[in-house]
Protein backbone atom coordinates (compact mmCIF):
# COMPACT_ATOMS: atom_id res chain seq x y z
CA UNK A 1 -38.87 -16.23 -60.09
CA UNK A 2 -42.45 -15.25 -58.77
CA UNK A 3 -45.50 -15.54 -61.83
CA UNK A 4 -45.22 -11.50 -62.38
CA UNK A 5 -41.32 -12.07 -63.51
CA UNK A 6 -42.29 -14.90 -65.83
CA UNK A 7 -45.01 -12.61 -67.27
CA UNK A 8 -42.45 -9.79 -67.75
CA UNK A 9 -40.06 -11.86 -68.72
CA UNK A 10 -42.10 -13.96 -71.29
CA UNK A 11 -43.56 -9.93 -72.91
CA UNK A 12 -40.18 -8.58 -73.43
CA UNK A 13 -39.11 -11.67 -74.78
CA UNK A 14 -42.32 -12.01 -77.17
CA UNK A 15 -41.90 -8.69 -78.43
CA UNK A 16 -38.55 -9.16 -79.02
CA UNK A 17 -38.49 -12.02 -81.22
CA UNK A 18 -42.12 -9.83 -83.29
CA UNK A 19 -39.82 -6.68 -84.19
CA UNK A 20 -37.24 -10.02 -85.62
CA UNK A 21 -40.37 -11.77 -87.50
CA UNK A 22 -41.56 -8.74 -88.67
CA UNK A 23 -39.47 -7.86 -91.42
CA UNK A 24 -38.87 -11.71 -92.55
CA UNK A 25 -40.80 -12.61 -96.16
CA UNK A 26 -42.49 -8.53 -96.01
CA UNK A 27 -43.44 -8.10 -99.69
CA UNK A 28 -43.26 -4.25 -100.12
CA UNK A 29 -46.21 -2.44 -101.91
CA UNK A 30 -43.69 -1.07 -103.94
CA UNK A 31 -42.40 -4.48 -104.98
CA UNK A 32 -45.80 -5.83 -105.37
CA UNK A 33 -46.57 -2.66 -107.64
CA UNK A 34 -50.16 -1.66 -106.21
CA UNK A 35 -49.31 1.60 -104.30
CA UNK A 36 -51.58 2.56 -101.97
CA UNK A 37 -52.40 6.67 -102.34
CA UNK A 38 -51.34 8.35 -99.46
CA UNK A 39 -48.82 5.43 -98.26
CA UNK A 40 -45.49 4.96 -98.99
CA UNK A 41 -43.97 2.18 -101.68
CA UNK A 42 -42.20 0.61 -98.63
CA UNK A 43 -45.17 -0.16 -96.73
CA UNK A 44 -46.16 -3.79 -96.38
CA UNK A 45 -48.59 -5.38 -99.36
CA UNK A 46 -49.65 -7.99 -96.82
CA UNK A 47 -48.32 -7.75 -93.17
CA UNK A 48 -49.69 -11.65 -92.51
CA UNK A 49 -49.72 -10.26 -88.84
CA UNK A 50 -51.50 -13.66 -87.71
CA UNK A 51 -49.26 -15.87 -88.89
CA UNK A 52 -46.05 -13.91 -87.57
CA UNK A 53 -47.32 -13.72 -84.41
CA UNK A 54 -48.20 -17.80 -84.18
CA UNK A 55 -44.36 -17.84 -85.41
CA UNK A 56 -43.24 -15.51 -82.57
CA UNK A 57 -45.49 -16.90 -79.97
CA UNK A 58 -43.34 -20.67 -80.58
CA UNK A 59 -39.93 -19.48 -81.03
CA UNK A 60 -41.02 -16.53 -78.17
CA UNK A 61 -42.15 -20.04 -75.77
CA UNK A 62 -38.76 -21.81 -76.22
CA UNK A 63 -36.38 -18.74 -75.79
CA UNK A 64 -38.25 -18.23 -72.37
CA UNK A 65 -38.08 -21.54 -71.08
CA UNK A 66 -34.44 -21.75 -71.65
CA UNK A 67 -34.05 -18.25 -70.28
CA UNK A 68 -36.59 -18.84 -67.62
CA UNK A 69 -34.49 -22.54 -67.26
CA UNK A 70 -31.27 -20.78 -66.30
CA UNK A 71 -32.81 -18.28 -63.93
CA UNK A 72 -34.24 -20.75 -61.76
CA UNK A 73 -31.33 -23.60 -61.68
CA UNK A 74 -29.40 -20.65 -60.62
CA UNK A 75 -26.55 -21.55 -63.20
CA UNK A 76 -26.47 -17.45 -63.88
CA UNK A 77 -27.73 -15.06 -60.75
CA UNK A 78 -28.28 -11.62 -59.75
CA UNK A 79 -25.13 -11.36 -58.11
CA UNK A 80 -23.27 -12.50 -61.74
CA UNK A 81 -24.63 -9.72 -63.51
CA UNK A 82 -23.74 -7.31 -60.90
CA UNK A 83 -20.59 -6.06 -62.33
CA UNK A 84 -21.16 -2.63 -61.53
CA UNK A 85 -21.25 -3.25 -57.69
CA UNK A 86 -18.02 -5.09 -57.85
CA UNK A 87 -16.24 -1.64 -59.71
CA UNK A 88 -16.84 0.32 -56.68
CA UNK A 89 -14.93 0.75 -53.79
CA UNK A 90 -16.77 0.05 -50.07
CA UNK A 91 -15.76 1.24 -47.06
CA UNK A 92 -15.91 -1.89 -45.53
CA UNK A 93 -14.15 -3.74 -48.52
CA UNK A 94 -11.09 -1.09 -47.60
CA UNK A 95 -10.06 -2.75 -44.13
């Protein structure tokens, strides 16, 4: 896996695990009763964006060093996920 992959790799990951964090302990301004005008009551009261995305940014680290673990031991390859290629027929598979 060259540096661009891990990079790739690591921003999917990352924002992965955000849209997960997002939602977790999201006080609604509707539940906090202080509606904002023009906004609606399920908007968050106080996103805490920094501190979700220190959460992400850990859990986001370990889930790509395992993931980035298996890729390069080779346990799982290319060729395993490659199911497609397997379904269909080749001419030189038909000999």
């Amino acid at each position: 896996m060259g540096i661009t992959s891990a990079i790739v790799l690591f921003a999917v990951v990352w924002f992965m695990v955000f849209f997960i964090v997002l939602p977790l302990r999201l006080t609604t301004q509707g539940e906090a009763g202080e509606v904002v005008p023009g906004t609606h009551a399920s908007a968050p009261a106080d996103p805490q964006l920094k501190k979700k995305a220190r959460i992400t940014t850990l859990v986001a680290v370990v889930v790509w060093a395992v993931i980035a673990g298996v890729i390069l031991s080779g346990w799982i390859t290319v060729r395993d996920l490659d199911w497609f290629d397997r379904m269909t027929p080749r001419a030189e598979q038909a000999d």
